[in-house]
N, C-alpha and C. Protein backbone atom coordinates (compact mmCIF):
# COMPACT_ATOMS: atom_id res chain seq x y z
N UNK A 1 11.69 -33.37 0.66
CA UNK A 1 10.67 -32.44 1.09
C UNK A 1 10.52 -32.57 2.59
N UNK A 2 10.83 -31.16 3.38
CA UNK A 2 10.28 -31.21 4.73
C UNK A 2 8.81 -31.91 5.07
N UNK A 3 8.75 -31.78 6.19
CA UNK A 3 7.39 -32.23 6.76
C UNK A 3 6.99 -31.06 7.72
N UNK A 4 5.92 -30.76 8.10
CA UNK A 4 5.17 -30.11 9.09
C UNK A 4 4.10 -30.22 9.67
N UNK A 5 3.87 -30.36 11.37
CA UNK A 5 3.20 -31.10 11.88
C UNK A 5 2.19 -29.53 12.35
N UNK A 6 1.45 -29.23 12.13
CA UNK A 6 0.51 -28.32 12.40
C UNK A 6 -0.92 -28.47 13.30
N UNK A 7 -1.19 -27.80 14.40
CA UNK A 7 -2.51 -28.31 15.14
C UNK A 7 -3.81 -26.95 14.64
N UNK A 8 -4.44 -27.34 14.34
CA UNK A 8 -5.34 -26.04 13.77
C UNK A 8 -7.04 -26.73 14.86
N UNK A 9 -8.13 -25.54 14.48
CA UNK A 9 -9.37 -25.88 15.54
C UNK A 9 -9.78 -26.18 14.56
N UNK A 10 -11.19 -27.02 15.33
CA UNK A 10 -11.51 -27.88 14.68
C UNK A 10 -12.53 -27.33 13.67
N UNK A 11 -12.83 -26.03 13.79
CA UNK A 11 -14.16 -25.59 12.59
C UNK A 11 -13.30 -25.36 11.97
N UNK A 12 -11.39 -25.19 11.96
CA UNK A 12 -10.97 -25.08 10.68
C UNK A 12 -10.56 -26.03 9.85
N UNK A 13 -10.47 -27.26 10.29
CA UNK A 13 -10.45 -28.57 9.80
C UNK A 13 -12.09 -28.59 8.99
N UNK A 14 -13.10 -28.24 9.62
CA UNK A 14 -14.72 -28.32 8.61
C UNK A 14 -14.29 -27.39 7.41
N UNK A 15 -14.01 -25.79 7.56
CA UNK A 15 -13.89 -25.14 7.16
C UNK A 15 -12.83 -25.68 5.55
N UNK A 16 -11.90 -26.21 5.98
CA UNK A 16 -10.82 -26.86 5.13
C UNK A 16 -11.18 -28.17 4.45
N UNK A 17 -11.87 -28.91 5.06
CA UNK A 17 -12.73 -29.55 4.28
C UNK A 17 -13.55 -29.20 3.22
N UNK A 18 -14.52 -28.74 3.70
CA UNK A 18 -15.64 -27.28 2.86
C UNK A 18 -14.87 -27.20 1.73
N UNK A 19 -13.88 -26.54 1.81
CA UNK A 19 -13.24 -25.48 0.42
C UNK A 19 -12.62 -26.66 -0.30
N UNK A 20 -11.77 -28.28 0.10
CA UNK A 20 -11.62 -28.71 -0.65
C UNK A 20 -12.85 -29.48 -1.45
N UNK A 21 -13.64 -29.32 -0.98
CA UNK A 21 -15.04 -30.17 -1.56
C UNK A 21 -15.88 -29.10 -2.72
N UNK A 22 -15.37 -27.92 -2.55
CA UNK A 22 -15.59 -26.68 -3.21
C UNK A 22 -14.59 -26.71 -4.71
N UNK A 23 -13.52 -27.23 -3.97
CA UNK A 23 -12.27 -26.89 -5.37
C UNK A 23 -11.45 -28.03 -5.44
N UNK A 24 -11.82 -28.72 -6.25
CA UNK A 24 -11.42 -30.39 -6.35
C UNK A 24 -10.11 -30.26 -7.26
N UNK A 25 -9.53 -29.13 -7.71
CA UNK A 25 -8.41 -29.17 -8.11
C UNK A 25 -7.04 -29.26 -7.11
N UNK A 26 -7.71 -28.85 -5.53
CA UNK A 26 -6.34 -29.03 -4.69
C UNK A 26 -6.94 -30.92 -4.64
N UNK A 27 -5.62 -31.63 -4.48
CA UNK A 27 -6.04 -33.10 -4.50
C UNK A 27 -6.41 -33.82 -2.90
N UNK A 28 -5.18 -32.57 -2.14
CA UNK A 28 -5.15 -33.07 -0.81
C UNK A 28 -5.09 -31.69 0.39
N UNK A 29 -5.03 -31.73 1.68
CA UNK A 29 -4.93 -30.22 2.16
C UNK A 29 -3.58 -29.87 2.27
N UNK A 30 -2.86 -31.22 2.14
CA UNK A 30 -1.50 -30.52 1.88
C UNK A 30 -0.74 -29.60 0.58
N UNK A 31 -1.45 -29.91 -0.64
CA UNK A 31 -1.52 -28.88 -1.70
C UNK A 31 -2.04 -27.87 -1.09
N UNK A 32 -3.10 -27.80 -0.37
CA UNK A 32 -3.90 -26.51 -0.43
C UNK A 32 -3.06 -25.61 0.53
N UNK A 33 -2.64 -26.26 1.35
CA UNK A 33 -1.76 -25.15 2.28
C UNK A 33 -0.10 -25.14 1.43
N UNK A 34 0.52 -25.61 1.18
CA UNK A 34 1.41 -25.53 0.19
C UNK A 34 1.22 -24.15 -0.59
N UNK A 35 0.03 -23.99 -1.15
CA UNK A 35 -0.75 -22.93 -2.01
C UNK A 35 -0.78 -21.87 -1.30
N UNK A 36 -1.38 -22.01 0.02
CA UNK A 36 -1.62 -20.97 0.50
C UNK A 36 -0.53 -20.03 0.98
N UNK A 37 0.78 -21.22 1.55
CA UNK A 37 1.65 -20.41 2.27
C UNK A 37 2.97 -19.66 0.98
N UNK A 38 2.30 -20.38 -0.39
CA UNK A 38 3.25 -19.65 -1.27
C UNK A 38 3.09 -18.60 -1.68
N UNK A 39 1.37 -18.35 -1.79
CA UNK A 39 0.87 -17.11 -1.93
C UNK A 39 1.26 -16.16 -0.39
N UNK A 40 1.32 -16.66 0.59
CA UNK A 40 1.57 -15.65 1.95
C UNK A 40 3.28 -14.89 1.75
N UNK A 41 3.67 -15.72 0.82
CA UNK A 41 4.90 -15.47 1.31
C UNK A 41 5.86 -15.00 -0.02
N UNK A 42 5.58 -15.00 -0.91
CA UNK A 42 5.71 -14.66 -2.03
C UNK A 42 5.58 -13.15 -2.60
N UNK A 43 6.25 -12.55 -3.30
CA UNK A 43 6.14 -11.01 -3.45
C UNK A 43 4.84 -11.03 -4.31
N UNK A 44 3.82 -9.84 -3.77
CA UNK A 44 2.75 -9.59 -5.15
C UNK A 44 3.12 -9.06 -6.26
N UNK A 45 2.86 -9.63 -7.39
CA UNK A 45 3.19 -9.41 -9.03
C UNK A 45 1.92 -8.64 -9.29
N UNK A 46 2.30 -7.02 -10.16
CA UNK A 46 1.00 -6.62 -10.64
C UNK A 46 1.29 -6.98 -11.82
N UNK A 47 0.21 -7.28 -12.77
CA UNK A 47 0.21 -7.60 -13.80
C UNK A 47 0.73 -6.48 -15.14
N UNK A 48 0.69 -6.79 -16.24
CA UNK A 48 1.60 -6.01 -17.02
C UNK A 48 0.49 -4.79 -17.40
N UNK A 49 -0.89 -5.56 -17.39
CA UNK A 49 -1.69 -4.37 -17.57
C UNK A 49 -1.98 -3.76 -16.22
N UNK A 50 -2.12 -3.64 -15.18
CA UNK A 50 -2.29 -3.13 -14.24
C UNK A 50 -0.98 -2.05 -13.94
N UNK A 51 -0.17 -2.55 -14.45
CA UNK A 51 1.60 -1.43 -14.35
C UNK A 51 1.57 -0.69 -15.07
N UNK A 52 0.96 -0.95 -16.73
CA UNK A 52 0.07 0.28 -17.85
C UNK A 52 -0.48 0.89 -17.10
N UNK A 53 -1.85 0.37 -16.65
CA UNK A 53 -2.73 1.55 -16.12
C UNK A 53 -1.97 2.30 -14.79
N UNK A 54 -1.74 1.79 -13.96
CA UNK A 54 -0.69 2.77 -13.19
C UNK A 54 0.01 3.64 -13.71
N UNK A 55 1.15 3.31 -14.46
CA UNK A 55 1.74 4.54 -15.59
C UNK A 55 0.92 5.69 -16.14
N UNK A 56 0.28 5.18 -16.66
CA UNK A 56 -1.35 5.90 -17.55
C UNK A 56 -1.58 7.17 -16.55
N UNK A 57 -1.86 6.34 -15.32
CA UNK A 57 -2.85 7.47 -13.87
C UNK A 57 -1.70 8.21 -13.80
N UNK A 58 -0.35 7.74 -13.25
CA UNK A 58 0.72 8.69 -13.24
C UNK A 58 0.72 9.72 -14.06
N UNK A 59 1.13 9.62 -15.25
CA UNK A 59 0.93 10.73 -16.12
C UNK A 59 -0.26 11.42 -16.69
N UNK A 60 -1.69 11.05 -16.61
CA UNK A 60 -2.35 12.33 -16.28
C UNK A 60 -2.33 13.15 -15.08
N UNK A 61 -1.87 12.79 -13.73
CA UNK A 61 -2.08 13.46 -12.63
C UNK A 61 -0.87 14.72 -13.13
N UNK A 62 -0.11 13.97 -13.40
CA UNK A 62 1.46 15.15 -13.99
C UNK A 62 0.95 15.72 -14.87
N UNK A 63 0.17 15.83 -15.73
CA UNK A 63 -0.12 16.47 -16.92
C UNK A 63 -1.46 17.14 -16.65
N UNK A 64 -1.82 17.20 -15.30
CA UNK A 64 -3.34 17.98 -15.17
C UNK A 64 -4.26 17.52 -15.61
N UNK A 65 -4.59 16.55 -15.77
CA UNK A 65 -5.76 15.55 -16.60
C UNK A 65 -6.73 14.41 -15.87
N UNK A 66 -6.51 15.15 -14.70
CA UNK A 66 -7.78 14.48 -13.68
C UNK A 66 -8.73 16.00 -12.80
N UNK A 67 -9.82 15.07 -12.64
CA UNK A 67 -10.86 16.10 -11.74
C UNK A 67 -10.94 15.54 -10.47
N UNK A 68 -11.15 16.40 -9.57
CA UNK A 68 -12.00 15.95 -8.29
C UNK A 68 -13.21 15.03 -8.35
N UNK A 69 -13.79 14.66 -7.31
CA UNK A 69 -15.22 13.75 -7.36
C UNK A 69 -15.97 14.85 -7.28
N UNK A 70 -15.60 15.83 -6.61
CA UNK A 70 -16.91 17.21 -6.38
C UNK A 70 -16.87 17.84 -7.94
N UNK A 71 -16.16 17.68 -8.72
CA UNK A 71 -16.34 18.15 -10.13
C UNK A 71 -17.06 17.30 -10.69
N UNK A 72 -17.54 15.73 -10.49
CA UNK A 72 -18.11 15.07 -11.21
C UNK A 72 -19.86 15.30 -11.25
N UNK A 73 -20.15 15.94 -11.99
CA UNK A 73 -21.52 15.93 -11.40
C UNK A 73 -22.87 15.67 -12.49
């Protein structure tokens, strides 16, 4: 495993503190940034229901099966 030597300010060292004292499941801040930079860097996954409902919206818009907001009334 690489290493990385990082200088950050210092309210983000409080700040990073804070959140691990918040979420005691990261053990150390090196998990937590580990975490963070996998989520930065990593493709977003929509979920299987969220790709349904996308599909879903798709095909009423094709099928004429939505209104305006000025129709909602």
């Amino acid at each position: 495993m690489s290493t990385l030597n990082v200088k950050i300010p210092d309210e983000m060292e409080t700040d990073i503190q804070e959140f691990l004292d918040e979420h005691p499941h990261y053990l150390n801040k090196s998990e937590l940034v580990r975490d963070a930079v996998r989520h930065l860097i990593e493709e977003p996954r929509l979920s299987e229901r969220a790709r349904e409902d996308v599909r879903v919206s798709r095909e009423q818009i094709e099928n004429g099966d939505t209104v305006g907001l000025d129709e909602l009334e």
